[in-house]
C-alpha atoms as a PDB file:
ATOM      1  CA  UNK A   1       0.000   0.000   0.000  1.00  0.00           C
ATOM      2  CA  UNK A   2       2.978   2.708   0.743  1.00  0.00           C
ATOM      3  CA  UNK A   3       4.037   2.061  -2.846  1.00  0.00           C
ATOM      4  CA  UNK A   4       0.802   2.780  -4.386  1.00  0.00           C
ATOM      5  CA  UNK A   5       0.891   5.778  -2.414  1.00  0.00           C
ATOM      6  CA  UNK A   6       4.437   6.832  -3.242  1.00  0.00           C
ATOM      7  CA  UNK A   7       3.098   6.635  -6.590  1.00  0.00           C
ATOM      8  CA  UNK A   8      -0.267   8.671  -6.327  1.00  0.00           C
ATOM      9  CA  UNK A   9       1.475  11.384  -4.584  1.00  0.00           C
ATOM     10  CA  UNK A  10       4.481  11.336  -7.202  1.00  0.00           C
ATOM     11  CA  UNK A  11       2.215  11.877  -9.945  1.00  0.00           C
ATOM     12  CA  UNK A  12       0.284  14.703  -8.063  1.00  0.00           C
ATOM     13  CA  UNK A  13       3.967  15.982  -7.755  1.00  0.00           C
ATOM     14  CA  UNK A  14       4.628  15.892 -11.799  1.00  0.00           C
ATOM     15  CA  UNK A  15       1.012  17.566 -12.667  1.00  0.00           C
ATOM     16  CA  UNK A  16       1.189  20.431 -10.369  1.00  0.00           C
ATOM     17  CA  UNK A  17       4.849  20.825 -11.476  1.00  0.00           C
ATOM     18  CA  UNK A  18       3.365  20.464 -15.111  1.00  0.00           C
ATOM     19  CA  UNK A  19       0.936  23.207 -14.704  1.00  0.00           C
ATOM     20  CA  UNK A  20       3.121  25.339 -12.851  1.00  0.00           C
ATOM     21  CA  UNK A  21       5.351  25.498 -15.839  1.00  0.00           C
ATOM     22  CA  UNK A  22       2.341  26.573 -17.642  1.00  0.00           C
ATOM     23  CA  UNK A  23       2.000  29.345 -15.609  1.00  0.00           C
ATOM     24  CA  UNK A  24       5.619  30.570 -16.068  1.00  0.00           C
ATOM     25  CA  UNK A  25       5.508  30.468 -19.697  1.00  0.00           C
ATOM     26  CA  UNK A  26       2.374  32.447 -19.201  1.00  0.00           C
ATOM     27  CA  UNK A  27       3.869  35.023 -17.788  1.00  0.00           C
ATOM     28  CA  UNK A  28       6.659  34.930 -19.614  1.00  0.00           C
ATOM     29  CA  UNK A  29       4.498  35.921 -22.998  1.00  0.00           C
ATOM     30  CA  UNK A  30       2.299  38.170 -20.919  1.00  0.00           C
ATOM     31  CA  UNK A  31       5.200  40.138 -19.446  1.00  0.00           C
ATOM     32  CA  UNK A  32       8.399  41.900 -20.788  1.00  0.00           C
ATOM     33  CA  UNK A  33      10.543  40.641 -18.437  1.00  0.00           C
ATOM     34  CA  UNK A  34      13.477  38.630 -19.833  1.00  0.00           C
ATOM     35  CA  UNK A  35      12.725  35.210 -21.291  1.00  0.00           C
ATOM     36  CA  UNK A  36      16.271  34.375 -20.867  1.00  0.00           C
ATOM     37  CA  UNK A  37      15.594  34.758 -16.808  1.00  0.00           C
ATOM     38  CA  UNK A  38      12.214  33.460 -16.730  1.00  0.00           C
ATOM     39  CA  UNK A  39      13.158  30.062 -18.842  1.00  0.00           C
ATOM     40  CA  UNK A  40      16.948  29.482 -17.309  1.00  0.00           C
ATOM     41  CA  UNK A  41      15.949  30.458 -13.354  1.00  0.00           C
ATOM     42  CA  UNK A  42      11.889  30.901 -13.316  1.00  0.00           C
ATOM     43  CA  UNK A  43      11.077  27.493 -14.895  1.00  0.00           C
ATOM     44  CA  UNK A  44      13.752  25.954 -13.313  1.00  0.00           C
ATOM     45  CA  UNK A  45      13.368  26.735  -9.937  1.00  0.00           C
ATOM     46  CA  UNK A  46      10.063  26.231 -10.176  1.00  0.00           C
ATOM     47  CA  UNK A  47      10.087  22.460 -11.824  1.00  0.00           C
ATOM     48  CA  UNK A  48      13.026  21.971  -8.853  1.00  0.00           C
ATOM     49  CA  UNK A  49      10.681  23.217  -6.159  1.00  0.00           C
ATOM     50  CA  UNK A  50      10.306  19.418  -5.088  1.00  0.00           C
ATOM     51  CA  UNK A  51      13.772  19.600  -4.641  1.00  0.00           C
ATOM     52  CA  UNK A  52      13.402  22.209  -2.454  1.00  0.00           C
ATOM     53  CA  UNK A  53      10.861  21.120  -0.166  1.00  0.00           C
ATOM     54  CA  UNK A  54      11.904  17.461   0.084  1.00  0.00           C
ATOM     55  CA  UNK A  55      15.354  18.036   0.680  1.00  0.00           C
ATOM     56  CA  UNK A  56      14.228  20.577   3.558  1.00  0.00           C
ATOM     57  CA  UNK A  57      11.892  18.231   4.944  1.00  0.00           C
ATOM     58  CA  UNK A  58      14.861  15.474   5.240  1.00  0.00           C
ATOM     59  CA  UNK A  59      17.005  17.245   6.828  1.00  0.00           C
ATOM     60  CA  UNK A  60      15.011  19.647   9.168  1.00  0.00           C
ATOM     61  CA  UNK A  61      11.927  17.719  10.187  1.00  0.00           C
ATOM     62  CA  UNK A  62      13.466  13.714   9.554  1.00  0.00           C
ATOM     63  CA  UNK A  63      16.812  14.734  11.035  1.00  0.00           C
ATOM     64  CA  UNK A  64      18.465  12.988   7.970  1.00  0.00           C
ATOM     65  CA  UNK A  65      21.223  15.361   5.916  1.00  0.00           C
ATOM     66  CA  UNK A  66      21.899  12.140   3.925  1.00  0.00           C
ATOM     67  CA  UNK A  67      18.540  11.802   2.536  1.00  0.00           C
ATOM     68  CA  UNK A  68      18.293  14.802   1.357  1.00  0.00           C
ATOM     69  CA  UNK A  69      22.504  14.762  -0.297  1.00  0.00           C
ATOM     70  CA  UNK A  70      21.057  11.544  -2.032  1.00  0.00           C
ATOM     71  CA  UNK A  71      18.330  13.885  -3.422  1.00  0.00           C
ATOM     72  CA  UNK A  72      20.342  16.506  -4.704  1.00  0.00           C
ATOM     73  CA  UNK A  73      23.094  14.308  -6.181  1.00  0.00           C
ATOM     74  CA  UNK A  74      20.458  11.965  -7.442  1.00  0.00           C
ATOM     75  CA  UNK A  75      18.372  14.210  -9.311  1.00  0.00           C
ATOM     76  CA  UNK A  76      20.506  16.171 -10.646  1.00  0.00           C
ATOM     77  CA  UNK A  77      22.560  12.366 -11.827  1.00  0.00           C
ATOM     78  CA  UNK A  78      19.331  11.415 -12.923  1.00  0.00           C
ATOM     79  CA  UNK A  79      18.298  14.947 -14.594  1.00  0.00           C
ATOM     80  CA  UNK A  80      21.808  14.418 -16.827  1.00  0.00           C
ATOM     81  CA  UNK A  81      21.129  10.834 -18.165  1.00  0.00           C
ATOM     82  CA  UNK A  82      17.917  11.645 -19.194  1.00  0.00           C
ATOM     83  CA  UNK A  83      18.934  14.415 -21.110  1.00  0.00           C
ATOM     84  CA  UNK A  84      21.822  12.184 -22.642  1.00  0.00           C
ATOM     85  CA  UNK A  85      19.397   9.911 -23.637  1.00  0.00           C
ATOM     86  CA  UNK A  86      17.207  12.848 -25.401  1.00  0.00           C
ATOM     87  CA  UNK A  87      20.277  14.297 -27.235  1.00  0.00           C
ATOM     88  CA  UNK A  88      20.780  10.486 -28.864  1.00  0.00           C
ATOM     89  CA  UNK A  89      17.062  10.092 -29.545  1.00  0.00           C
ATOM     90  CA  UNK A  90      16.805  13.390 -31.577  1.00  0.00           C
ATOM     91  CA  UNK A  91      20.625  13.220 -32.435  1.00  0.00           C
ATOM     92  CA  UNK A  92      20.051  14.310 -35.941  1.00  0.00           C
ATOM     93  CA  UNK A  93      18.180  17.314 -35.676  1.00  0.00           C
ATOM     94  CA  UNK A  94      19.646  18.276 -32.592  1.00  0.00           C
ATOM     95  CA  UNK A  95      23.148  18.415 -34.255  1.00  0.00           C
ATOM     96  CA  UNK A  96      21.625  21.478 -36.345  1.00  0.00           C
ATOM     97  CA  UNK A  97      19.944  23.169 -33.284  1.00  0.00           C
ATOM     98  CA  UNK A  98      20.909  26.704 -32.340  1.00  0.00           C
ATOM     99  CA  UNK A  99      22.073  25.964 -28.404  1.00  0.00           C
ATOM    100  CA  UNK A 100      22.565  29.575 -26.530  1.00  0.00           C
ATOM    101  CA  UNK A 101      26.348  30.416 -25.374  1.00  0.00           C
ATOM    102  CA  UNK A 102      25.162  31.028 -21.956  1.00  0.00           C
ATOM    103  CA  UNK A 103      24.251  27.382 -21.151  1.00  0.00           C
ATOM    104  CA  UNK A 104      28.358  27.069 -20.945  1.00  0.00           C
ATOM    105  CA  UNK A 105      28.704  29.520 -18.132  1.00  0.00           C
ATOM    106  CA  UNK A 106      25.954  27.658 -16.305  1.00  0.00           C
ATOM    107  CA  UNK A 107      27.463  24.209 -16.846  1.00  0.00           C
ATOM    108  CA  UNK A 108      30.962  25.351 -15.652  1.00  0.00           C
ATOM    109  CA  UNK A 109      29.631  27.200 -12.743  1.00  0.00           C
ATOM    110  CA  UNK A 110      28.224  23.166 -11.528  1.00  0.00           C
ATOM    111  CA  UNK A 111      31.005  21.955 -12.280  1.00  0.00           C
ATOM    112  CA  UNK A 112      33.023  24.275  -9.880  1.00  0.00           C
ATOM    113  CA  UNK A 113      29.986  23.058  -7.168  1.00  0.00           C
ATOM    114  CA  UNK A 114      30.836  19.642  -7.997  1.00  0.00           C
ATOM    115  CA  UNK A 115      34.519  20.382  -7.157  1.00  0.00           C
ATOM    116  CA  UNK A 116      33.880  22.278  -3.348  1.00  0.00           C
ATOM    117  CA  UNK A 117      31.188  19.774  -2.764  1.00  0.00           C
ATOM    118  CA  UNK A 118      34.642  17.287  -3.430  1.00  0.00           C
ATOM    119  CA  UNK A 119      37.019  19.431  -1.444  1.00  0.00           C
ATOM    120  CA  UNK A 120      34.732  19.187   1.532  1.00  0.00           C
ATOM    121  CA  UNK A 121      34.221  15.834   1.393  1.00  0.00           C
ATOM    122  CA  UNK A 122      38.365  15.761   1.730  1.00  0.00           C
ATOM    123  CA  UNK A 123      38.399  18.106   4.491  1.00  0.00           C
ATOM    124  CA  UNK A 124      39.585  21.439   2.598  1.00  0.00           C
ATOM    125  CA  UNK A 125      36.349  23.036   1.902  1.00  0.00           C
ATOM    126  CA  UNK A 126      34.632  21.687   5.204  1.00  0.00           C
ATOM    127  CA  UNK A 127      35.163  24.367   7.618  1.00  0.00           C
ATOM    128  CA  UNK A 128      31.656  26.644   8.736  1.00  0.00           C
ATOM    129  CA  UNK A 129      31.173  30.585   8.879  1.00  0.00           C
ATOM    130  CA  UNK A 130      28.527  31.188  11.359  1.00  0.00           C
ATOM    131  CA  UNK A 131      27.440  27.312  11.482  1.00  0.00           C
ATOM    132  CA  UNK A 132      27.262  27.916   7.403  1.00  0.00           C
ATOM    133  CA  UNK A 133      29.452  25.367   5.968  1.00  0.00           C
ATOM    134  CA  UNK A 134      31.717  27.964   3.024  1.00  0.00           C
ATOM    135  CA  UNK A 135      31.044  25.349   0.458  1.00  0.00           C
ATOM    136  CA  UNK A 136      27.562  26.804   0.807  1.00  0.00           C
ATOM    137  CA  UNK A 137      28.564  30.256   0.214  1.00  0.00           C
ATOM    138  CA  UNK A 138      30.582  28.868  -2.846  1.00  0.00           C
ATOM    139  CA  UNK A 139      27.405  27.600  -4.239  1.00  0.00           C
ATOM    140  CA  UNK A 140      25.553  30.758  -4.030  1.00  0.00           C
ATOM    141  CA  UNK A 141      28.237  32.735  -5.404  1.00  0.00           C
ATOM    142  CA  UNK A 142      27.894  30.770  -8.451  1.00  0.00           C
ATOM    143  CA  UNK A 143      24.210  30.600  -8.121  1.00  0.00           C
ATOM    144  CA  UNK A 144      24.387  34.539  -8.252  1.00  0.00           C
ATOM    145  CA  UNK A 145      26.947  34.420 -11.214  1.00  0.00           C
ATOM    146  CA  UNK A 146      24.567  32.309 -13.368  1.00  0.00           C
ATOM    147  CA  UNK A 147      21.737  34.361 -12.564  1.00  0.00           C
ATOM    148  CA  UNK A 148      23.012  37.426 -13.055  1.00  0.00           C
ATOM    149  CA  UNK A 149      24.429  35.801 -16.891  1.00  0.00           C
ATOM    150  CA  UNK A 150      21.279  34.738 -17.688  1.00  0.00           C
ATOM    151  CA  UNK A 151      19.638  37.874 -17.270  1.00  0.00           C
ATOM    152  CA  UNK A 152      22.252  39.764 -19.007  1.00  0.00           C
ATOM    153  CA  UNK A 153      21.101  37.838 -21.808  1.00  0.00           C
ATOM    154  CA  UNK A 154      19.331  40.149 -24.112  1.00  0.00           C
ATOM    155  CA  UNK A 155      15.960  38.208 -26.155  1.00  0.00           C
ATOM    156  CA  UNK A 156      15.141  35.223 -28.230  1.00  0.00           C
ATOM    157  CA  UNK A 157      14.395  33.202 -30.468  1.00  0.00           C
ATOM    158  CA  UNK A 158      11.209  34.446 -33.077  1.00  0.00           C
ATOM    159  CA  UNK A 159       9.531  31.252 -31.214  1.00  0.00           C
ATOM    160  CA  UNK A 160      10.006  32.422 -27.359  1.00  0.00           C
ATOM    161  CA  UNK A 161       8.485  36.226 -28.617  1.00  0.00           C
ATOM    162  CA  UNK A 162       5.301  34.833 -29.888  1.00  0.00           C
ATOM    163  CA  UNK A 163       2.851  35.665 -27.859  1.00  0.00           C
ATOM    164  CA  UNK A 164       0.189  32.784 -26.594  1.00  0.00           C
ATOM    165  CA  UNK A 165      -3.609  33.437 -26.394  1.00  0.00           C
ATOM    166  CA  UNK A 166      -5.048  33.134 -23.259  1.00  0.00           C
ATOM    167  CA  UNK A 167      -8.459  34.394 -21.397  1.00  0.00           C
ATOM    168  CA  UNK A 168      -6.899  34.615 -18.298  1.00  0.00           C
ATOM    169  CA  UNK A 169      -5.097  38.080 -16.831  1.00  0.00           C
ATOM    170  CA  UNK A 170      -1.975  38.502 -15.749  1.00  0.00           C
ATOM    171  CA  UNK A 171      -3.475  38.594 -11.828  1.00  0.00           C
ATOM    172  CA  UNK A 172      -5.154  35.355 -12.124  1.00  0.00           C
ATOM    173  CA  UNK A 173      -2.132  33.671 -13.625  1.00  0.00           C
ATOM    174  CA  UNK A 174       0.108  34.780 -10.989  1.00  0.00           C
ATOM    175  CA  UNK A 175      -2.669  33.640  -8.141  1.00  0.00           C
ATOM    176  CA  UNK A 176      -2.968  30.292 -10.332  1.00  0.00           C
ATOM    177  CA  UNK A 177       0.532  29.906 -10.327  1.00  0.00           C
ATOM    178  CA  UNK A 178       0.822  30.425  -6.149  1.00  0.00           C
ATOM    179  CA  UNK A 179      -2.133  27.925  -5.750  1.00  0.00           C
ATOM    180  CA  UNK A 180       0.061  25.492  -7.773  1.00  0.00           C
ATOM    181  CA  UNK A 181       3.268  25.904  -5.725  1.00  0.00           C
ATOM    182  CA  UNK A 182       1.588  25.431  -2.374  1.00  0.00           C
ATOM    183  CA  UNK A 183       0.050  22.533  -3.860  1.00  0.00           C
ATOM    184  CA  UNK A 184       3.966  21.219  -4.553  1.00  0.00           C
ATOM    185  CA  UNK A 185       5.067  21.715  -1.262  1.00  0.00           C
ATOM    186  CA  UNK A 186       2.623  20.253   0.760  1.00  0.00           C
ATOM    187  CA  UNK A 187       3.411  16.589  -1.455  1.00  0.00           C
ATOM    188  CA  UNK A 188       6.849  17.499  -1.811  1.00  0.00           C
ATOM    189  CA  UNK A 189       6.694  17.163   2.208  1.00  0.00           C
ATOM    190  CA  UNK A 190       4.584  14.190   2.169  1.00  0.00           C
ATOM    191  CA  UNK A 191       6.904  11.952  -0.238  1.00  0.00           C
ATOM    192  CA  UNK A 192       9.543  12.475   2.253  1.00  0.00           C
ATOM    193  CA  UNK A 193       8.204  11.119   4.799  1.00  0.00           C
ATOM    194  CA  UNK A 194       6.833   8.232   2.831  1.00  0.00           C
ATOM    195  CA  UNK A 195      10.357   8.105   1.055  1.00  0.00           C
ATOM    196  CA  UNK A 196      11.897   7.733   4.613  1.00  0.00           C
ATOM    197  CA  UNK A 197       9.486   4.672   5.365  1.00  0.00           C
ATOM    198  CA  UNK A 198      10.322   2.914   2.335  1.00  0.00           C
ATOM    199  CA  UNK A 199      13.992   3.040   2.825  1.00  0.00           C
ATOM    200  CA  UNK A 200      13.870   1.515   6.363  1.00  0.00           C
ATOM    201  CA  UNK A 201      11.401  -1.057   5.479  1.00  0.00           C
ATOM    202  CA  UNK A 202      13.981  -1.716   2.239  1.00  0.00           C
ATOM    203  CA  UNK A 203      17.058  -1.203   4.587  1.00  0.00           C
ATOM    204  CA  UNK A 204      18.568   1.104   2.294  1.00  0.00           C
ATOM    205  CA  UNK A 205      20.814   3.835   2.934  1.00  0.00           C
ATOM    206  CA  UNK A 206      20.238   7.665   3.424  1.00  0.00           C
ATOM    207  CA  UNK A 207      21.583   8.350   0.138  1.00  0.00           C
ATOM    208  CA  UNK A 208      20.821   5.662  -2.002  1.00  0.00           C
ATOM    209  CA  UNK A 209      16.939   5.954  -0.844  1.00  0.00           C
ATOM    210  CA  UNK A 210      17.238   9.920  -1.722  1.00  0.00           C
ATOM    211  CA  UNK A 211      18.861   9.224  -4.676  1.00  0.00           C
ATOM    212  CA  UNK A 212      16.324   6.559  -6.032  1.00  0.00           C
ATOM    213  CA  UNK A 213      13.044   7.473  -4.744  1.00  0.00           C
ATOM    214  CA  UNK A 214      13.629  10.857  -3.994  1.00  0.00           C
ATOM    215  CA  UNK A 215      15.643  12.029  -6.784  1.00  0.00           C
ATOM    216  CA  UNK A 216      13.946  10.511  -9.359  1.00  0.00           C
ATOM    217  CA  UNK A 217       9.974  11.208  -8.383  1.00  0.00           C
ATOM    218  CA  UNK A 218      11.517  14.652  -7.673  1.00  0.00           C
ATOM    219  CA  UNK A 219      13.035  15.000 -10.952  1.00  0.00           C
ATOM    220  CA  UNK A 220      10.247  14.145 -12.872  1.00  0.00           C
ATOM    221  CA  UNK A 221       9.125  17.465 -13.581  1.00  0.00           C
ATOM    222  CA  UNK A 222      11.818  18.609 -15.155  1.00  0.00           C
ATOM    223  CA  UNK A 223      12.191  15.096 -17.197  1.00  0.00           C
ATOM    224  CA  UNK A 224       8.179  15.275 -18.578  1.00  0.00           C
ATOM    225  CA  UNK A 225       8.749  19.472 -19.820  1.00  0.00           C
ATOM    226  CA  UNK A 226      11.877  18.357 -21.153  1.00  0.00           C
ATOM    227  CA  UNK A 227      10.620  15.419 -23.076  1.00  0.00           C
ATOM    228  CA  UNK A 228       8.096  17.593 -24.491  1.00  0.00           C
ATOM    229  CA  UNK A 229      10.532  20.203 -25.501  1.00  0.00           C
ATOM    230  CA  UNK A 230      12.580  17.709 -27.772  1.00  0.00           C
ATOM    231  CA  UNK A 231       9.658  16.928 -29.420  1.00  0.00           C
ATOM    232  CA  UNK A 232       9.164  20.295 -30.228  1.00  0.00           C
ATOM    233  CA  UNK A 233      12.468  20.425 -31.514  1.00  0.00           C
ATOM    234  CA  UNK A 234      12.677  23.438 -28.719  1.00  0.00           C
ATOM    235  CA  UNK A 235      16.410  22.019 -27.578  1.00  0.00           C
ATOM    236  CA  UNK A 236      17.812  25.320 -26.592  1.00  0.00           C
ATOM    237  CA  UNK A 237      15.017  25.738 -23.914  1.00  0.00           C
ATOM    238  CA  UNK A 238      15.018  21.891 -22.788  1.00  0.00           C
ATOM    239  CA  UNK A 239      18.299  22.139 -22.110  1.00  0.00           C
ATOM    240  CA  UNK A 240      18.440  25.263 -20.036  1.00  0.00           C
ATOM    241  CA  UNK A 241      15.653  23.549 -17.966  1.00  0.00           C
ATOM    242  CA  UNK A 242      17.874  20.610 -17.512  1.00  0.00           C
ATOM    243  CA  UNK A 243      21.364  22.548 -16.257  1.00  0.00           C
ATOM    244  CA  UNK A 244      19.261  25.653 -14.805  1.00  0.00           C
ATOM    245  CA  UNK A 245      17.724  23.303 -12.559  1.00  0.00           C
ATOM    246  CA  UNK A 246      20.753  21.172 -11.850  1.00  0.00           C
ATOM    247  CA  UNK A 247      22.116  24.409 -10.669  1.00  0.00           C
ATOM    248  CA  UNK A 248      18.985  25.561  -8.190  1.00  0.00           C
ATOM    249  CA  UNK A 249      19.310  21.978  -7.105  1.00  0.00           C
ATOM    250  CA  UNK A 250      22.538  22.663  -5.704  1.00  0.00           C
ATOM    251  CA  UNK A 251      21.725  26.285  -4.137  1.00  0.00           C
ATOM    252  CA  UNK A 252      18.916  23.732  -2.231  1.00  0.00           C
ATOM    253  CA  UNK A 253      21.881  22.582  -0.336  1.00  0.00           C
ATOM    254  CA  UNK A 254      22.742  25.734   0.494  1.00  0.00           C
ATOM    255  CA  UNK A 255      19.138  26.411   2.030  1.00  0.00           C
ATOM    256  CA  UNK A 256      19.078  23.784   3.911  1.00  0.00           C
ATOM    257  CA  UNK A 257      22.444  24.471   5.027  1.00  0.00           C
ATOM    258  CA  UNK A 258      21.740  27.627   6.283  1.00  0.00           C
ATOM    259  CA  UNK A 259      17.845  26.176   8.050  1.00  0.00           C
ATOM    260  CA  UNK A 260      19.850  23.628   9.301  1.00  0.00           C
ATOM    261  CA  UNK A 261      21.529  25.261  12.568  1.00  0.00           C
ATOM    262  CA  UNK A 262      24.309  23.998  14.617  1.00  0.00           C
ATOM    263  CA  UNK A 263      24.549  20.363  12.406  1.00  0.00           C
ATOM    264  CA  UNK A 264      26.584  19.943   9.308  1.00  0.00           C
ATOM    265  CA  UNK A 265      24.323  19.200   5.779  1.00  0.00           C
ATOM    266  CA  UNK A 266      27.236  17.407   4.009  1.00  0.00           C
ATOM    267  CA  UNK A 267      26.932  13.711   4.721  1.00  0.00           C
ATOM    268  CA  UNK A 268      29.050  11.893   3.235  1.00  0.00           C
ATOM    269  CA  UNK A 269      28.552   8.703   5.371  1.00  0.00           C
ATOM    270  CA  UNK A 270      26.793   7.198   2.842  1.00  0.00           C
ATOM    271  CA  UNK A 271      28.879   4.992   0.048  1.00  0.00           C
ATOM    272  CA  UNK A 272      26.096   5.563  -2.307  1.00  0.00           C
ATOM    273  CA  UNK A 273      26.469   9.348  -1.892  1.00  0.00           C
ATOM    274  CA  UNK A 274      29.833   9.417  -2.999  1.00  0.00           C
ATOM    275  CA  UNK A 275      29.440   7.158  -5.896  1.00  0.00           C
ATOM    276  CA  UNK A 276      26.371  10.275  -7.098  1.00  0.00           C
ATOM    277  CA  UNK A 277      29.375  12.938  -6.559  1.00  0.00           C
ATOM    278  CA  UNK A 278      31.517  11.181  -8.501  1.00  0.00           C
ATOM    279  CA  UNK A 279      29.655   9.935 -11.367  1.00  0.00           C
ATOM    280  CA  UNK A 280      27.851  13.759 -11.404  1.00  0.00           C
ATOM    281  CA  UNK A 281      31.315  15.415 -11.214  1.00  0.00           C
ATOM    282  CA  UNK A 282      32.597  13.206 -14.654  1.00  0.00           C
ATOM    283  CA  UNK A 283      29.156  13.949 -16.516  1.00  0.00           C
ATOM    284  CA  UNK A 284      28.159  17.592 -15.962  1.00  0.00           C
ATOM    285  CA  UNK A 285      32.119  18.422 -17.741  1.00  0.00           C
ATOM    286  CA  UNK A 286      31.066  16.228 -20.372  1.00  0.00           C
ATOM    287  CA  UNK A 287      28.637  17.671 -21.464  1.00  0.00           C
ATOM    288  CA  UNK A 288      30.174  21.246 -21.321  1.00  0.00           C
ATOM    289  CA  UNK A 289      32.651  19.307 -23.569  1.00  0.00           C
ATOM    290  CA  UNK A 290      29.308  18.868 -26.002  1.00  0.00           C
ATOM    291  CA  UNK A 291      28.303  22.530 -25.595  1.00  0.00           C
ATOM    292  CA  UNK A 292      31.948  23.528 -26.162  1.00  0.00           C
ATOM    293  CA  UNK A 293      32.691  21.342 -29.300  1.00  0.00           C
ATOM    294  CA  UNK A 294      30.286  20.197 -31.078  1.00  0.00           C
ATOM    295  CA  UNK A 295      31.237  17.747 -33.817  1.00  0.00           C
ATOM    296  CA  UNK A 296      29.829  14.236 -34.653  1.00  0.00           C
ATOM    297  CA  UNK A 297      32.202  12.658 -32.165  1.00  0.00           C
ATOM    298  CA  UNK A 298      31.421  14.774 -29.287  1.00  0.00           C
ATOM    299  CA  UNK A 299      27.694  14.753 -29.878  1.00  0.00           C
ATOM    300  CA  UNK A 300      27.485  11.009 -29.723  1.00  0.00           C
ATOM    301  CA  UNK A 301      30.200   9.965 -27.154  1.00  0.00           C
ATOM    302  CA  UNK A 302      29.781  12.521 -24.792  1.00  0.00           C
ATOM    303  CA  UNK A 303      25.671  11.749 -24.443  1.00  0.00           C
ATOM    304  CA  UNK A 304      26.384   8.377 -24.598  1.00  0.00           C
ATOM    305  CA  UNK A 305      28.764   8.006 -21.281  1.00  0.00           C
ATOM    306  CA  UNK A 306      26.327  10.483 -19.139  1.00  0.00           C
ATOM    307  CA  UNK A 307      23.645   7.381 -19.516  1.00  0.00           C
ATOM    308  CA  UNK A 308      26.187   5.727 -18.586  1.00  0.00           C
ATOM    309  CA  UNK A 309      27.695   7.257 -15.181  1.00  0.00           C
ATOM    310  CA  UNK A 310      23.925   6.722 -14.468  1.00  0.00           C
ATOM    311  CA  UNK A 311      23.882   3.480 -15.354  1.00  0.00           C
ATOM    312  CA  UNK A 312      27.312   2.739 -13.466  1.00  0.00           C
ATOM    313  CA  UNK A 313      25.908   4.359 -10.132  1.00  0.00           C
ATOM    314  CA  UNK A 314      22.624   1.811 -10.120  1.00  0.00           C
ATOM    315  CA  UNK A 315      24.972  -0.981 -10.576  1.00  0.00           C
END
């Protein structure tokens, strides 16, 4: 019965994540803010707000900084593979796709994360600033540098400026949009706790249960827009989903760090958890590597071995 409810409230978690995407792009055409800012950090923070809530739930109300590690690590593993699998799918078409500079700047900034996240773990990076581990103000450093690249980015494509028809105003989207996110958190809370009873009655570890059942149903927002995206042959957007939530993933940690008060949120206690750092640290430079040169070569063997770093952390 808890797995049919793990599933029921997962899928409540995708459709309300669904919708609230909606919403976004809503505003987006109803607005003139940027639609560089609104798809790279708007849509992706909100499609990781499950992130968000879950991984705050593990640690602050479960008492479990290794669940919600797993999470982050797992999703954003998870969020990588899928997106390698996508790019082999649609390989042909997406070898002639226009792909936006910026998405580089994002990619290296999580790579740098992946890096302190490392140097903590090796006892360089693990000292605290006011009980705020300074990994944590590494990651929203970067955060910040992203965000302020993104928005620095000026337009786009003829596609993103067309405007959608809609009867609703700009008020009721925006109260639409709140309703929505509410709706996310309160699940987002409740498939913690069920993700924390599954993993004892398994006997799994902190980070492998994160990584599996909360990294994945948590991740599943992003995974459904983006599917939808490549079939729309929209690849520049899908991907700055993918790597713009990756990134708000990771500034997650930094929340929770800072909720988190007097206990470290770096766990590596875990084996699991390492195994996500590692196999996230080799794929998020390759595909910068695809960003950066993009050749037949590149486009096929760099996809190909983010499936499988996935693949090689479930095994």
């Amino acid at each position: 019965m808890i797995y049919l409810f793990y599933l029921i409230v997962a899928a409540g978690v995708v459709y309300l994540s669904q919708k609230a995407s909606e919403y976004v792009d809503l505003i987006d055409k109803t607005t003139k803010l940027s639609g560089a800012f609104i798809g790279g950090i708007m849509l992706s923070a909100v499609t990781s707000l499950p992130e968000l809530f879950t991984s705050v739930s593990a640690t602050l109300f479960l008492n479990k900084p290794g669940l919600c590690m797993g999470n982050i690590l797992g999703s954003n593993l998870f969020n990588l593979a899928v997106l390698g699998s996508l790019i082999l799918i649609f390989l042909k078409s997406f070898c002639k796709a226009r792909i936006s500079s910026g998405h580089l700047a994002v990619t290296f900034s999580t790579t740098l994360i992946y890096i302190a996240i490392m140097l903590n773990m090796n006892h360089i990076l693990n000292f605290e600033i006011m009980t705020v581990s300074i990994t944590s103000f590494i990651i929203l450093a970067l955060y910040l540098f992203t965000l302020k690249n993104l928005s620095a980015e000026n337009g786009g494509s003829e596609e993103q400026q067309q405007l959608t028809v809609t009867d609703l105003t700009l008020k009721q989207i925006v109260t639409r949009f709140i309703l929505v996110s509410i709706g996310i958190i309160v699940l987002s809370i409740i498939i913690t706790y069920i993700t924390d009873d599954i993993a004892e009655r398994l006997n799994l570890g902190e980070g492998l249960a994160g990584a599996i059942f909360l990294g994945v149903a948590t991740s599943l927002p992003e995974v459904s827009s983006t599917i939808a995206l490549f079939r729309m042959r929209s690849y520049d957007i899908a991907i700055g989903n993918i790597i713009g939530s990756n990134i708000f993933n990771f500034l997650v940690l930094c929340i929770a760090d800072i909720l988190y008060i007097g206990q470290g949120i770096y766990d590596f206690s875990d084996p699991k958890t390492l195994s996500l750092l590692v196999y996230g640290a080799v794929a998020t430079p390759l595909f910068m590597i695809l960003l950066k040169a993009r050749n037949k070569t590149t486009q096929v063997l760099c996809p190909f071995a983010m499936v499988v770093c996935y693949i090689a952390f479930l095994l």
